[in-house]
C-alpha atoms as a PDB file:
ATOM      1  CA  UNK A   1     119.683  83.856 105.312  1.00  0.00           C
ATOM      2  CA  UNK A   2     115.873  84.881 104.730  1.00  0.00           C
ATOM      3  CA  UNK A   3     114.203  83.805 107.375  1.00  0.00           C
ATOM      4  CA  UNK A   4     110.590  80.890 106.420  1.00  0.00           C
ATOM      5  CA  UNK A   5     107.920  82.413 108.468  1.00  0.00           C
ATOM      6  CA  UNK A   6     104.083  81.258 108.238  1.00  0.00           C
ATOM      7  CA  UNK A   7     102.943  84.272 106.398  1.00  0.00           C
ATOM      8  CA  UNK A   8      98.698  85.446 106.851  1.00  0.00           C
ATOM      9  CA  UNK A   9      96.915  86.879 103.553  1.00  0.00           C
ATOM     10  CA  UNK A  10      96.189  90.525 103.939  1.00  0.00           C
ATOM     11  CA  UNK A  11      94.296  92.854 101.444  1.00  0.00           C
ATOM     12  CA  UNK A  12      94.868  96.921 101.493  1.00  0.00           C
ATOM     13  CA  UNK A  13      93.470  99.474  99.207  1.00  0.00           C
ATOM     14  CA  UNK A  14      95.354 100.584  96.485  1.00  0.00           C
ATOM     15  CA  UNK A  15      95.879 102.786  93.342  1.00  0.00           C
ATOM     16  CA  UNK A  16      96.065 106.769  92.548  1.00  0.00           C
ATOM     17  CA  UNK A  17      93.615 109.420  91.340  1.00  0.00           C
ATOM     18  CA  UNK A  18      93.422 113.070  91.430  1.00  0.00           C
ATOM     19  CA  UNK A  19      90.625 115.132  92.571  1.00  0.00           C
ATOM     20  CA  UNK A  20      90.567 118.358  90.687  1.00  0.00           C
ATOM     21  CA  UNK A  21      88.619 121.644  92.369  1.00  0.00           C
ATOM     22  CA  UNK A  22      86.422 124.282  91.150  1.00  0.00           C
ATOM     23  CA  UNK A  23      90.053 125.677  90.430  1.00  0.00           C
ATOM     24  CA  UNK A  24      91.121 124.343  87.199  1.00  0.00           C
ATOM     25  CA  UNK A  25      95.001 124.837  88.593  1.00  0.00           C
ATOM     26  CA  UNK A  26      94.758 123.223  91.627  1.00  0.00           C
ATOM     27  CA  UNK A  27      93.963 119.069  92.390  1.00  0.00           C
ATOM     28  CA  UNK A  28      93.748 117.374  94.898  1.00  0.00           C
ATOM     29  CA  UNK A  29      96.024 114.205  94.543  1.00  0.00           C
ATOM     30  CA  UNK A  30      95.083 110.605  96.228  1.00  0.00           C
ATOM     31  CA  UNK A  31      98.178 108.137  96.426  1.00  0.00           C
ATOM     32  CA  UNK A  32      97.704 104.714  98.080  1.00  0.00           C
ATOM     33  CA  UNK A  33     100.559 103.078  99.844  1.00  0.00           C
ATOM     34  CA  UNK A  34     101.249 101.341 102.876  1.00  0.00           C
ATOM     35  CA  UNK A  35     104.071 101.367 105.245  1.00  0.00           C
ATOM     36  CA  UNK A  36     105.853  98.174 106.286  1.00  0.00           C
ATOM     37  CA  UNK A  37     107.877  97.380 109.418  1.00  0.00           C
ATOM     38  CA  UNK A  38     109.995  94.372 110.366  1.00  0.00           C
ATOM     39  CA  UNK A  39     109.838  94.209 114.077  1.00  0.00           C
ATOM     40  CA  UNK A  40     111.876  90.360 113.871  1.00  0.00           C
ATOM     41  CA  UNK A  41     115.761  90.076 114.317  1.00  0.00           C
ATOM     42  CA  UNK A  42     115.637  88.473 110.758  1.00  0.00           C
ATOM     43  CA  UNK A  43     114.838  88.909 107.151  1.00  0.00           C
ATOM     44  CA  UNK A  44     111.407  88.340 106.231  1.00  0.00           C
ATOM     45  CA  UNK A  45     110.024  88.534 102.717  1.00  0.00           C
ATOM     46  CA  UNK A  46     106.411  89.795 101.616  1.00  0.00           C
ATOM     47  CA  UNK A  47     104.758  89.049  98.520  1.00  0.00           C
ATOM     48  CA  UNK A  48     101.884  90.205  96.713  1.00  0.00           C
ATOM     49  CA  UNK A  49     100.053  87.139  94.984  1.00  0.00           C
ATOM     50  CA  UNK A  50      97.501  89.541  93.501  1.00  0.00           C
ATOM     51  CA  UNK A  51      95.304  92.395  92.755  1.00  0.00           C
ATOM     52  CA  UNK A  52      91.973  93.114  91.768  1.00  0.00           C
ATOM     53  CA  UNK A  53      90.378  93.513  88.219  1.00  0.00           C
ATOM     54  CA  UNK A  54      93.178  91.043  86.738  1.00  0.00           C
ATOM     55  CA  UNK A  55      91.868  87.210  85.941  1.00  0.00           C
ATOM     56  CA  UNK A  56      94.997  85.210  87.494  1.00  0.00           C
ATOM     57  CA  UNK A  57      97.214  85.177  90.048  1.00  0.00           C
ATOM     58  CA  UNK A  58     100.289  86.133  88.301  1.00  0.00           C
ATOM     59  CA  UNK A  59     102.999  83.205  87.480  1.00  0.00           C
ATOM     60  CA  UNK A  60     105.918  84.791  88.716  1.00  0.00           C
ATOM     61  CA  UNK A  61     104.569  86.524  92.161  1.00  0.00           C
ATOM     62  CA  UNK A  62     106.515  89.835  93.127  1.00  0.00           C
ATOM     63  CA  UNK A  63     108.610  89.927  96.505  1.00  0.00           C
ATOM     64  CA  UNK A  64     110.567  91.959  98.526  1.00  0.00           C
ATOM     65  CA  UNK A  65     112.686  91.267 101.423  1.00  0.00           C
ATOM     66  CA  UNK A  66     112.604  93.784 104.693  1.00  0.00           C
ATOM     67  CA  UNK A  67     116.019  93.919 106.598  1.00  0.00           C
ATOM     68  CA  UNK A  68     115.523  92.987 110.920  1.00  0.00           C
ATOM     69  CA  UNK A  69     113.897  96.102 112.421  1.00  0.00           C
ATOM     70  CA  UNK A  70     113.574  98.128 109.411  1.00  0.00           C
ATOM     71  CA  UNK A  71     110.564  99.852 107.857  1.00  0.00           C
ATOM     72  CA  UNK A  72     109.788 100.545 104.372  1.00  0.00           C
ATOM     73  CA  UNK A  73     107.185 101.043 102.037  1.00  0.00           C
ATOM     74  CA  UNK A  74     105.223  99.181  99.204  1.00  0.00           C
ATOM     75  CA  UNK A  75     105.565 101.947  96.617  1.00  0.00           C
ATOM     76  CA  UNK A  76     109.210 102.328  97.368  1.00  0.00           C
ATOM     77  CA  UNK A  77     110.060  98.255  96.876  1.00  0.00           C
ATOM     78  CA  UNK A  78     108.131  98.854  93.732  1.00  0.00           C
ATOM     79  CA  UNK A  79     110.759 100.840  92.645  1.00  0.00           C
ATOM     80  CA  UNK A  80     113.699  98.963  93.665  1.00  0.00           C
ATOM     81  CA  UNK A  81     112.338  95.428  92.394  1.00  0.00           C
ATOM     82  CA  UNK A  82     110.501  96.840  89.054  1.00  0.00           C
ATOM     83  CA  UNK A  83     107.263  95.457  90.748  1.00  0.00           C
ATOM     84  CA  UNK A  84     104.568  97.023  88.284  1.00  0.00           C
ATOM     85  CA  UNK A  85     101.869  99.415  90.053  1.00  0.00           C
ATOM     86  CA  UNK A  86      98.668  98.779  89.086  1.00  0.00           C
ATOM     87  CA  UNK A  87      97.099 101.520  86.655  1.00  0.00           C
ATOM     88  CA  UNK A  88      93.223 101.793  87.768  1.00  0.00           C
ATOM     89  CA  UNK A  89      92.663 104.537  90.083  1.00  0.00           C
ATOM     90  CA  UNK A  90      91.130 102.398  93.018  1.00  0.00           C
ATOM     91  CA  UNK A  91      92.591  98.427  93.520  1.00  0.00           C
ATOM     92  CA  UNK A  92      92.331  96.098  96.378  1.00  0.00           C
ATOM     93  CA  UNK A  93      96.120  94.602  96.766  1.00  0.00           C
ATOM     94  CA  UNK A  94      96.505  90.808  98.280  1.00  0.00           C
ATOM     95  CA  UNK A  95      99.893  90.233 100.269  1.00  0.00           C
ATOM     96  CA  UNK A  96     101.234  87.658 101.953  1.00  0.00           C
ATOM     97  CA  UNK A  97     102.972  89.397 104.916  1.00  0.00           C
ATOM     98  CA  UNK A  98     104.895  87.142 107.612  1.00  0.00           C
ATOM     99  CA  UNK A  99     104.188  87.415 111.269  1.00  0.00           C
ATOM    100  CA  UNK A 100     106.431  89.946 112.855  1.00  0.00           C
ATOM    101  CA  UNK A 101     105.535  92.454 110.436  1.00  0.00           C
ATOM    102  CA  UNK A 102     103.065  95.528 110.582  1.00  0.00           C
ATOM    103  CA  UNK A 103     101.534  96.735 107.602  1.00  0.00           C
ATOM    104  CA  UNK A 104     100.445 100.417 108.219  1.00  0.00           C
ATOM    105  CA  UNK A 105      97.722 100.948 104.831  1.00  0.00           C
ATOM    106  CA  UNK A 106      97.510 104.980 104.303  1.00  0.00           C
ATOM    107  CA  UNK A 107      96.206 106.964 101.680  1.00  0.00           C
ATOM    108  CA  UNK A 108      98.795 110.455 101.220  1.00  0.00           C
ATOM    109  CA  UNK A 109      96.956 113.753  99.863  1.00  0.00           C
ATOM    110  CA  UNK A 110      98.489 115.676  98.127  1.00  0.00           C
ATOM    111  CA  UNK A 111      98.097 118.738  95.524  1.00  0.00           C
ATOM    112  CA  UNK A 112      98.794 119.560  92.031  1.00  0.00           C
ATOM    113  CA  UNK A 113      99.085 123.245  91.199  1.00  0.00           C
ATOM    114  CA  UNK A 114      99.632 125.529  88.149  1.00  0.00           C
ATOM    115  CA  UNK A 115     103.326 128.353  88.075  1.00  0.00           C
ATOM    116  CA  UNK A 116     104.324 127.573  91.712  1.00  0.00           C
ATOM    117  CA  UNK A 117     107.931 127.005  91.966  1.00  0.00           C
ATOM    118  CA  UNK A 118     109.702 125.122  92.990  1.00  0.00           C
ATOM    119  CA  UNK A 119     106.785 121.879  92.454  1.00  0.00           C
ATOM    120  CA  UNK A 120     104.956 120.668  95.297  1.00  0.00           C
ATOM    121  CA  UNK A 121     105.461 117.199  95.986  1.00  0.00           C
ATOM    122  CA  UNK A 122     104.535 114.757  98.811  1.00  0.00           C
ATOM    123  CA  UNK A 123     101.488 114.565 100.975  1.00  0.00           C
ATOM    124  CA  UNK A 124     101.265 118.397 101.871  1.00  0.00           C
ATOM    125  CA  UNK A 125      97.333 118.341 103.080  1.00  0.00           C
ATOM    126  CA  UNK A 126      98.027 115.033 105.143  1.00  0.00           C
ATOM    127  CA  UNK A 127      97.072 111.341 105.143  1.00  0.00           C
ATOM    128  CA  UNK A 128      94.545 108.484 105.783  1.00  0.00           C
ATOM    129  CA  UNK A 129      94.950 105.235 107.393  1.00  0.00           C
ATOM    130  CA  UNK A 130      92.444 102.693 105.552  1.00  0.00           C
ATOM    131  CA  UNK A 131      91.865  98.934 106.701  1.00  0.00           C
ATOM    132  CA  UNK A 132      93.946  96.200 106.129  1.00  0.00           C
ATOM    133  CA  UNK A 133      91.896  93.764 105.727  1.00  0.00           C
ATOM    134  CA  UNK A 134      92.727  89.630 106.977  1.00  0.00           C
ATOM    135  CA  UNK A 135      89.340  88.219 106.539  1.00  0.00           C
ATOM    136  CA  UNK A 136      87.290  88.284 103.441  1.00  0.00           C
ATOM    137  CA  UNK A 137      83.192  88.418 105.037  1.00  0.00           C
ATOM    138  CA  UNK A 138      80.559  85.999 104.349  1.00  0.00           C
ATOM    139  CA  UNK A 139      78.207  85.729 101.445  1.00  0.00           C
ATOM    140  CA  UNK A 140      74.849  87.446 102.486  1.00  0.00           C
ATOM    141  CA  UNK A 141      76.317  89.053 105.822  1.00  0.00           C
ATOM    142  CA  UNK A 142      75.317  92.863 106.888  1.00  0.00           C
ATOM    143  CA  UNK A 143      78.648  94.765 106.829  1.00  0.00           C
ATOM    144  CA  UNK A 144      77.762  97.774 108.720  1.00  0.00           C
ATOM    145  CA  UNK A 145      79.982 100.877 108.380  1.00  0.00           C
ATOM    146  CA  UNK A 146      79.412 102.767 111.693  1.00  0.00           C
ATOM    147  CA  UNK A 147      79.574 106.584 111.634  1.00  0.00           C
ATOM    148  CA  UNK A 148      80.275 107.293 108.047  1.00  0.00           C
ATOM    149  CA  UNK A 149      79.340 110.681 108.557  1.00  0.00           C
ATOM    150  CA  UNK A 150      81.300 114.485 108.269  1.00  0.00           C
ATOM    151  CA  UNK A 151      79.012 116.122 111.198  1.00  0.00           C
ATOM    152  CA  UNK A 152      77.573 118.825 110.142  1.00  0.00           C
ATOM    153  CA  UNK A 153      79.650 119.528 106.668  1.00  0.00           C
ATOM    154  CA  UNK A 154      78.088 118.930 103.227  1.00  0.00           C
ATOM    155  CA  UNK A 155      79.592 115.710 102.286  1.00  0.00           C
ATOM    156  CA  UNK A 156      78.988 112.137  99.586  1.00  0.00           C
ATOM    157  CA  UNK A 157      79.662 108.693 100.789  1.00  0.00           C
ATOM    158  CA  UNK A 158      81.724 106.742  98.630  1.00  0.00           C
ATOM    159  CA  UNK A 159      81.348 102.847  98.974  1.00  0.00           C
ATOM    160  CA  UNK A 160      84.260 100.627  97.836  1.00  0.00           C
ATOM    161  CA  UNK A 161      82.784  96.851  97.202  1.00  0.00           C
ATOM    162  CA  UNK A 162      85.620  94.273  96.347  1.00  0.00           C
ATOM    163  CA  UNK A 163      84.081  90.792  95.134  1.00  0.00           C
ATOM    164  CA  UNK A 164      86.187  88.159  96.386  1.00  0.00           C
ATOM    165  CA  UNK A 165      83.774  85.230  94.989  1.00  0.00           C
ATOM    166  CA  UNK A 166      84.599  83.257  92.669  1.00  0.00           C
ATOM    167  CA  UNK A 167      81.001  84.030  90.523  1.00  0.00           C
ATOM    168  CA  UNK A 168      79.705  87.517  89.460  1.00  0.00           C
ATOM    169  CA  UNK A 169      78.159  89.206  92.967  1.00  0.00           C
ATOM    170  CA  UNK A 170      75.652  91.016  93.648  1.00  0.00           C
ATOM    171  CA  UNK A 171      75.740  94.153  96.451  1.00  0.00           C
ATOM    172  CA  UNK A 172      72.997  96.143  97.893  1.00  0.00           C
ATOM    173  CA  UNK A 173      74.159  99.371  99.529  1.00  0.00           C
ATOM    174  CA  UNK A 174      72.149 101.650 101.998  1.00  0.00           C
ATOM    175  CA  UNK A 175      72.731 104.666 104.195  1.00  0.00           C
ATOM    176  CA  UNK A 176      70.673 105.853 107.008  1.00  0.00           C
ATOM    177  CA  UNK A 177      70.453 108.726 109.773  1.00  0.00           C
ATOM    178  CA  UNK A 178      71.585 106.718 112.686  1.00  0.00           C
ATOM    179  CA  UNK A 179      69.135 108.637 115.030  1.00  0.00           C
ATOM    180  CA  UNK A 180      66.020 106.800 113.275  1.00  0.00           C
ATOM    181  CA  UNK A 181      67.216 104.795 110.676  1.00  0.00           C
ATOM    182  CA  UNK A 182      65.579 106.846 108.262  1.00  0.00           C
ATOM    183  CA  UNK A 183      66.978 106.137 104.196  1.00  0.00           C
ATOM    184  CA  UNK A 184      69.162 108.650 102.775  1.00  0.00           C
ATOM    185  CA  UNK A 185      70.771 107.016  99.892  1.00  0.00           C
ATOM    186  CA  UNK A 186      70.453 103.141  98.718  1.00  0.00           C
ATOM    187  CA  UNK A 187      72.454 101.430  95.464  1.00  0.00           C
ATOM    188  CA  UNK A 188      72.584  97.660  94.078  1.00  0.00           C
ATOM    189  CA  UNK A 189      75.516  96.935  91.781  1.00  0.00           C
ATOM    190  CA  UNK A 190      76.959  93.799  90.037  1.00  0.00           C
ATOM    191  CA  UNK A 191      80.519  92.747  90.256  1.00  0.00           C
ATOM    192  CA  UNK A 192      82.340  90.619  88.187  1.00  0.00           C
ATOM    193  CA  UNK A 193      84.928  88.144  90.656  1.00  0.00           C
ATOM    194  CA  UNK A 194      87.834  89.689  91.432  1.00  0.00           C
ATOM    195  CA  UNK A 195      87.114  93.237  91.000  1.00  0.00           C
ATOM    196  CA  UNK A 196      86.477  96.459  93.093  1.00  0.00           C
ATOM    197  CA  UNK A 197      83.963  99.039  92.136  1.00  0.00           C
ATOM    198  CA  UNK A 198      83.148 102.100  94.262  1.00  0.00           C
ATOM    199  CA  UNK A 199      79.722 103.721  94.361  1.00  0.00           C
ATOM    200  CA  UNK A 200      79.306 107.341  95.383  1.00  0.00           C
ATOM    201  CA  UNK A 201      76.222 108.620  97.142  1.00  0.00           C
ATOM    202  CA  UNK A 202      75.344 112.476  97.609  1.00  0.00           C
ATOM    203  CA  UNK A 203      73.794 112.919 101.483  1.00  0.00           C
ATOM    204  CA  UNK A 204      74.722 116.228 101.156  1.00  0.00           C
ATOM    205  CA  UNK A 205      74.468 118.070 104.319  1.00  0.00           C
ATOM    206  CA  UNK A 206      72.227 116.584 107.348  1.00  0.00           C
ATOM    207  CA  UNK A 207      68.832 118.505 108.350  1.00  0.00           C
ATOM    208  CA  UNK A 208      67.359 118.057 111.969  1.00  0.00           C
ATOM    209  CA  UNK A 209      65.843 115.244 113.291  1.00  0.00           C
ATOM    210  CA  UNK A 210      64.880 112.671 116.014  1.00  0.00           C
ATOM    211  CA  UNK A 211      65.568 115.665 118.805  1.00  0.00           C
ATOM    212  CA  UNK A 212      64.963 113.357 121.596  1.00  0.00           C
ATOM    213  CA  UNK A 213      67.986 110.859 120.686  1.00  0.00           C
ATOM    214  CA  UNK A 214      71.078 109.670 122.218  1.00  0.00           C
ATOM    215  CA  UNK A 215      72.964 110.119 119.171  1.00  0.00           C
ATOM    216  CA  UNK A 216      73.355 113.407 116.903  1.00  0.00           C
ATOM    217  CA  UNK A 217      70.890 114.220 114.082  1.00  0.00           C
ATOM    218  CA  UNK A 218      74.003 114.700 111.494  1.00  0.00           C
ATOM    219  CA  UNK A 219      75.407 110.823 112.558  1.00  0.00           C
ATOM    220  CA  UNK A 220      75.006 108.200 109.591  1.00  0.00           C
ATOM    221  CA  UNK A 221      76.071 104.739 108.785  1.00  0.00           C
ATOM    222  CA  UNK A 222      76.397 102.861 105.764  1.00  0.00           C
ATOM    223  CA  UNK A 223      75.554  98.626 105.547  1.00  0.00           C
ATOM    224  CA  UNK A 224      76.316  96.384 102.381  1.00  0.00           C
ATOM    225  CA  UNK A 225      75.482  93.125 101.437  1.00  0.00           C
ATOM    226  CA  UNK A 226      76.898  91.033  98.758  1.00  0.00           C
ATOM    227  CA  UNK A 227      76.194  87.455  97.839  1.00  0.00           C
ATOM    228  CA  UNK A 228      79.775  86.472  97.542  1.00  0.00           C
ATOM    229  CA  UNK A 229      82.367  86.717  99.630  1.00  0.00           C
ATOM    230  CA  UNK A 230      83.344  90.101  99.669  1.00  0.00           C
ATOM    231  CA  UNK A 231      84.884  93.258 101.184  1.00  0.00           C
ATOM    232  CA  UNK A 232      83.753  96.745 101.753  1.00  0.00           C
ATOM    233  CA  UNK A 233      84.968 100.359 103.041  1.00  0.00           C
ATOM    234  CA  UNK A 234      83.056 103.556 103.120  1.00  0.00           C
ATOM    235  CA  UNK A 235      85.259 107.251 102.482  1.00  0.00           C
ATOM    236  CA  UNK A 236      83.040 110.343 103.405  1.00  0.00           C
ATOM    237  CA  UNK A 237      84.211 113.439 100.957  1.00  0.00           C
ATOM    238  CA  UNK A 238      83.029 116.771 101.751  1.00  0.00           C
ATOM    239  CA  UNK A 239      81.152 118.718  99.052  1.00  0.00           C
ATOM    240  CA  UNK A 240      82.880 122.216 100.213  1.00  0.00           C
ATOM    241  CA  UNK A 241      85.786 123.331  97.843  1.00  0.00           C
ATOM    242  CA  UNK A 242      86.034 126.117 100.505  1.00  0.00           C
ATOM    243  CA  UNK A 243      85.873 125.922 104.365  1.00  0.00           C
ATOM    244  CA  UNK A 244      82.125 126.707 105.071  1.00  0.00           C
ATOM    245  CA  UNK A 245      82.421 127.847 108.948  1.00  0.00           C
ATOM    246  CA  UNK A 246      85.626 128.779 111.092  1.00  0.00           C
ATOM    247  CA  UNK A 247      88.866 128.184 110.540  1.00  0.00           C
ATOM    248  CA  UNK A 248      89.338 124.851 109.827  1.00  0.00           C
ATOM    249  CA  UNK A 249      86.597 121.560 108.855  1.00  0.00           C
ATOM    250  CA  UNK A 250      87.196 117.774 108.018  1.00  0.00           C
ATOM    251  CA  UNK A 251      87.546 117.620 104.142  1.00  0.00           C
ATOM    252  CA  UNK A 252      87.756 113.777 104.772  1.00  0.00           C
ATOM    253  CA  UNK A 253      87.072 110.930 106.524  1.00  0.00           C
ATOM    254  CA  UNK A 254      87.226 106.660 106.026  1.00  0.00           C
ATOM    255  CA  UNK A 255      85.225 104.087 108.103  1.00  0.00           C
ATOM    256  CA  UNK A 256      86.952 100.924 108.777  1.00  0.00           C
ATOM    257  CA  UNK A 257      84.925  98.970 111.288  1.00  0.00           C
END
């Protein structure tokens, strides 16, 4: 017997895309998942009631059930219950997820490349954990994205609005040096409601400033503002396609505060 448990609304990012390098053999691939884990000593069942960029709630709302104490993951039920993955390359995914399980959102890298054999497959340069959201914020409220930075390496901030209104929104994005709040990059887009859009700004590298600070010339941070009810994450890419200094830099990073 499947277990009825008061289940909360949760919303992780979703979807695929593939990077490729100044190498015209080699990508970089981006697969969104998350990992799911029944921690109860029954079966509990998770649904997802909807997606971004579609205009209803579906009629017939996918579901899975997870056995007591077992983990899976959403792109694996996908497969066994011919749940269909959504084809844009960035999504924000609603699910209603019982208490008693914990949703682990991640974002696997992976690579494409041209004559190696045998093919490389799975997340071979590592992963991301990204939010999972429970709360959609306030119309008009400052999100502020708090070191959305790479240090020192050359590097674009890529803001991911998601317009959970129910009337076309409105967002205003900015990014400053957090040493003096000096503007490096600002964007206003319109969403439609319902749908995720992600604008990428080029900071490039940091140059010295505000010596006499308690916080590093090279730190940034991102705010946005939207006049619906919304949510927002910030992913810092590095502009290097080779290491610039030593033997190992961040290519990546995600803020999620």
């Amino acid at each position: 017997m499947i277990s009825q448990v008061l289940a909360a609304t949760i919303w992780i990012i979703g979807g695929n895309a593939t990077t490729p390098s100044n190498n015209p053999c080699i990508a970089t691939l981006w697969t969104a998942d998350a990992v799911l884990q029944n921690t109860t000593d029954a079966p509990l069942t998770v649904r997802q009631t909807s997606y971004s960029d579609i205009s209803t709630i579906p009629i017939v709302t996918p579901s899975f059930t997870i056995l007591p104490h077992a983990t899976t993951t959403l792109t694996r039920q996908r497969s066994l219950n011919h749940i269909a993955t959504p084809s844009s390359s960035l999504i924000l995914e609603q699910l209603d997820v019982p208490d008693g399980v914990l949703a682990d959102s991640r974002i696997e890298i992976g690579a494409s490349a041209c004559n190696v054999s045998p093919p490389i497959f799975g997340p071979v340069n590592g992963k991301l954990s990204t939010p999972t959201f429970r709360t959609l914020v306030p119309a008009g409220t400052v999100q502020r994205h708090i070191g959305t930075d790479l240090g020192l390496v050359d590097a674009r901030v890529n803001v991911g609005v998601f317009n959970g209104g129910e009337t076309t929104a409105h967002a205003h994005v900015e990014v400053r040096k957090a040493c003096n709040d000096a503007l490096l990059g600002q964007s206003d887009i319109t969403l439609n409601r319902n749908s995720l859009l992600q604008v990428s700004m080029n900071i490039g590298a940091p140059t010295a400033a505000c010596s006499d600070s308690d916080v590093g010339y090279w730190v940034t941070y991102t705010t946005v503002t939207v006049d619906q009810p919304s949510i927002s994450f910030v992913s810092t890419i590095s502009n290097n396609t080779t290491q610039p200094v030593g033997p190992i830099f961040a290519p990546y990073a995600l803020s999620i505060n």
